[in-house]
Protein backbone atom coordinates (compact mmCIF):
# COMPACT_ATOMS: atom_id res chain seq x y z
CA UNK A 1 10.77 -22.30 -1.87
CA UNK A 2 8.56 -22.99 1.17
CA UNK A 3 11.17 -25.70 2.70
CA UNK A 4 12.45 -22.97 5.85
CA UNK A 5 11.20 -19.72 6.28
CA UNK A 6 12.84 -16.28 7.64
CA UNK A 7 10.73 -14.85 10.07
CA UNK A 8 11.04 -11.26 10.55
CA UNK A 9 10.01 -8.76 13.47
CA UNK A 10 6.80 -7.25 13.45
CA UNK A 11 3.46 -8.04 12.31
CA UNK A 12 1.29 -6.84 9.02
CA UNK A 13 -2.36 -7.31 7.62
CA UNK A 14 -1.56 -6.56 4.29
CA UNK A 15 2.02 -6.98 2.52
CA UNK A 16 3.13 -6.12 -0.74
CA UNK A 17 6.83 -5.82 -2.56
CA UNK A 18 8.23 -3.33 -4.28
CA UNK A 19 10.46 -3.38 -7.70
CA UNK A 20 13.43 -3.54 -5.02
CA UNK A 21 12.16 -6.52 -3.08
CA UNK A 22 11.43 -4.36 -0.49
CA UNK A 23 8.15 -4.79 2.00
CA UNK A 24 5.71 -2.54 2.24
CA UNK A 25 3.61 -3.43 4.95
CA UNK A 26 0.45 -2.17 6.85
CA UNK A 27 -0.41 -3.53 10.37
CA UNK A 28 -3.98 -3.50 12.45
CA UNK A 29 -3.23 0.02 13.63
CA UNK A 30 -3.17 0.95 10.09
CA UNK A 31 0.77 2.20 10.29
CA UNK A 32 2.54 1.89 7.18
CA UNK A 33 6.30 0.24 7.62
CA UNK A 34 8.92 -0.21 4.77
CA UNK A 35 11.33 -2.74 5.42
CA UNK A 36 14.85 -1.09 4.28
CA UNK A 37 18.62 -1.87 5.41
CA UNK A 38 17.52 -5.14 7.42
CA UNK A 39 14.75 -3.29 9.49
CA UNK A 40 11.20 -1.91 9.59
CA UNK A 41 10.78 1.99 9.30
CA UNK A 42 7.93 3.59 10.48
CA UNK A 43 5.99 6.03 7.69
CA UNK A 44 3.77 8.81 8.01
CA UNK A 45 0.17 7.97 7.60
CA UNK A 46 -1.89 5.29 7.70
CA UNK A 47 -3.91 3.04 5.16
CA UNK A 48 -7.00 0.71 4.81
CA UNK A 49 -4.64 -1.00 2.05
CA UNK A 50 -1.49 -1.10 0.29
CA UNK A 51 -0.12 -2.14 -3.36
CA UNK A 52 3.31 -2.05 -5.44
CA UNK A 53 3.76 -2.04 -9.01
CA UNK A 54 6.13 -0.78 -11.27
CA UNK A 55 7.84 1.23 -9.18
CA UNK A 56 5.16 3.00 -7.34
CA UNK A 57 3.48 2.41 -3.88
CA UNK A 58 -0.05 3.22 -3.29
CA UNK A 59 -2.18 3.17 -0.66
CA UNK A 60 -5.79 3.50 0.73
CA UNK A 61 -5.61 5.76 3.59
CA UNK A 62 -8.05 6.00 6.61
CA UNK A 63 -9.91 9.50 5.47
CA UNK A 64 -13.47 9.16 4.57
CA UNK A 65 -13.89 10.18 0.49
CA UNK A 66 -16.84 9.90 -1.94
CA UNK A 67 -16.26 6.63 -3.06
CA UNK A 68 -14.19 5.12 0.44
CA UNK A 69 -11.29 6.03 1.38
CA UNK A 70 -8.46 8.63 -0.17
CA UNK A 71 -6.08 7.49 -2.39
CA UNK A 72 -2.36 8.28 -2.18
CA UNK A 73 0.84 7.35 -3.84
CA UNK A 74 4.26 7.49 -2.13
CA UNK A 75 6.60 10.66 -3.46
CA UNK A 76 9.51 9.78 -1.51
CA UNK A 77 9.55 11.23 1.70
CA UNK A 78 5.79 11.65 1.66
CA UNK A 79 2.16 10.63 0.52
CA UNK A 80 0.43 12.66 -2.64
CA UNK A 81 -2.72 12.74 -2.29
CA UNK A 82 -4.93 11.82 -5.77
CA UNK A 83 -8.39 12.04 -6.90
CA UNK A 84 -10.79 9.72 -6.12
CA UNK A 85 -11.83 7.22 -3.38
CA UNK A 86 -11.45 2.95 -2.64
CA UNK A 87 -11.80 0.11 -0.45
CA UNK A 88 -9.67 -1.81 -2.42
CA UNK A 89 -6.19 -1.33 -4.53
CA UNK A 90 -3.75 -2.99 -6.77
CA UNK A 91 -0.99 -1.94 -8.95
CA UNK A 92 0.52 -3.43 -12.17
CA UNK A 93 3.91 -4.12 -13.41
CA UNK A 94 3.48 -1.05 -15.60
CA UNK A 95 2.86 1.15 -12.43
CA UNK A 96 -1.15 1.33 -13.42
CA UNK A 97 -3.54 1.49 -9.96
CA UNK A 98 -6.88 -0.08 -9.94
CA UNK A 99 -9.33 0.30 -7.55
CA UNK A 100 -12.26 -0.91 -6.34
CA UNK A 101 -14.78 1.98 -4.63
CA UNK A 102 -17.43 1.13 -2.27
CA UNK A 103 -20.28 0.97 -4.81
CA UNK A 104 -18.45 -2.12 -6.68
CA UNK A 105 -17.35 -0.22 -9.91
CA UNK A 106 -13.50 -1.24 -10.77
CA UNK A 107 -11.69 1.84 -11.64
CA UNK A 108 -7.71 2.06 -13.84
CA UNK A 109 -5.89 5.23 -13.13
């Protein structure tokens, strides 16, 4: 680990990897890519942030909400929008989000 690495096309500000091994990936247009069968697919939306966790993707996306931004969790072909509103996200093994909204307060869905 660490002695060579791949490097892959593209560019990202956040990364995270699914239950796959798949990356998820957001870059500093806020585009969401998936890297699947050796390249990087280009996803509806865009996100402030992006996590994986037990199965699920979620992200931050770039609409204004009570709280920061919306929240939205990947159905497949599409995003769902959820309740609530962050500037920051993670997921557990388990699938759980967290969030973090702009006031501070850490939040478990």
């Amino acid at each position: 680990m660490g002695e060579a690495w791949d490097r892959l096309p593209g560019a990202a500000v956040p990364i995270s990897v699914d239950c796959n091994g798949l990356p998820w990936v957001m870059n500093d247009q806020h585009n969401i890519h998936r890297w699947a069968t050796g390249a990087g697919e280009r996803l509806l939306g865009k996100a402030n942030n992006i996590a994986c966790g037990g199965g699920e993707v979620w992200v931050s996306g770039t609409n204004r909400v009570q709280g920061g931004f919306g929240i939205q969790c990947w159905a497949g072909q599409s995003w769902e929008n959820v309740p609530g509103g962050a500037v920051r996200i993670a997921v557990d093994d388990r699938g759980t989000l967290w969030v973090v909204n702009e006031a501070g307060t850490i939040c478990r869905g």
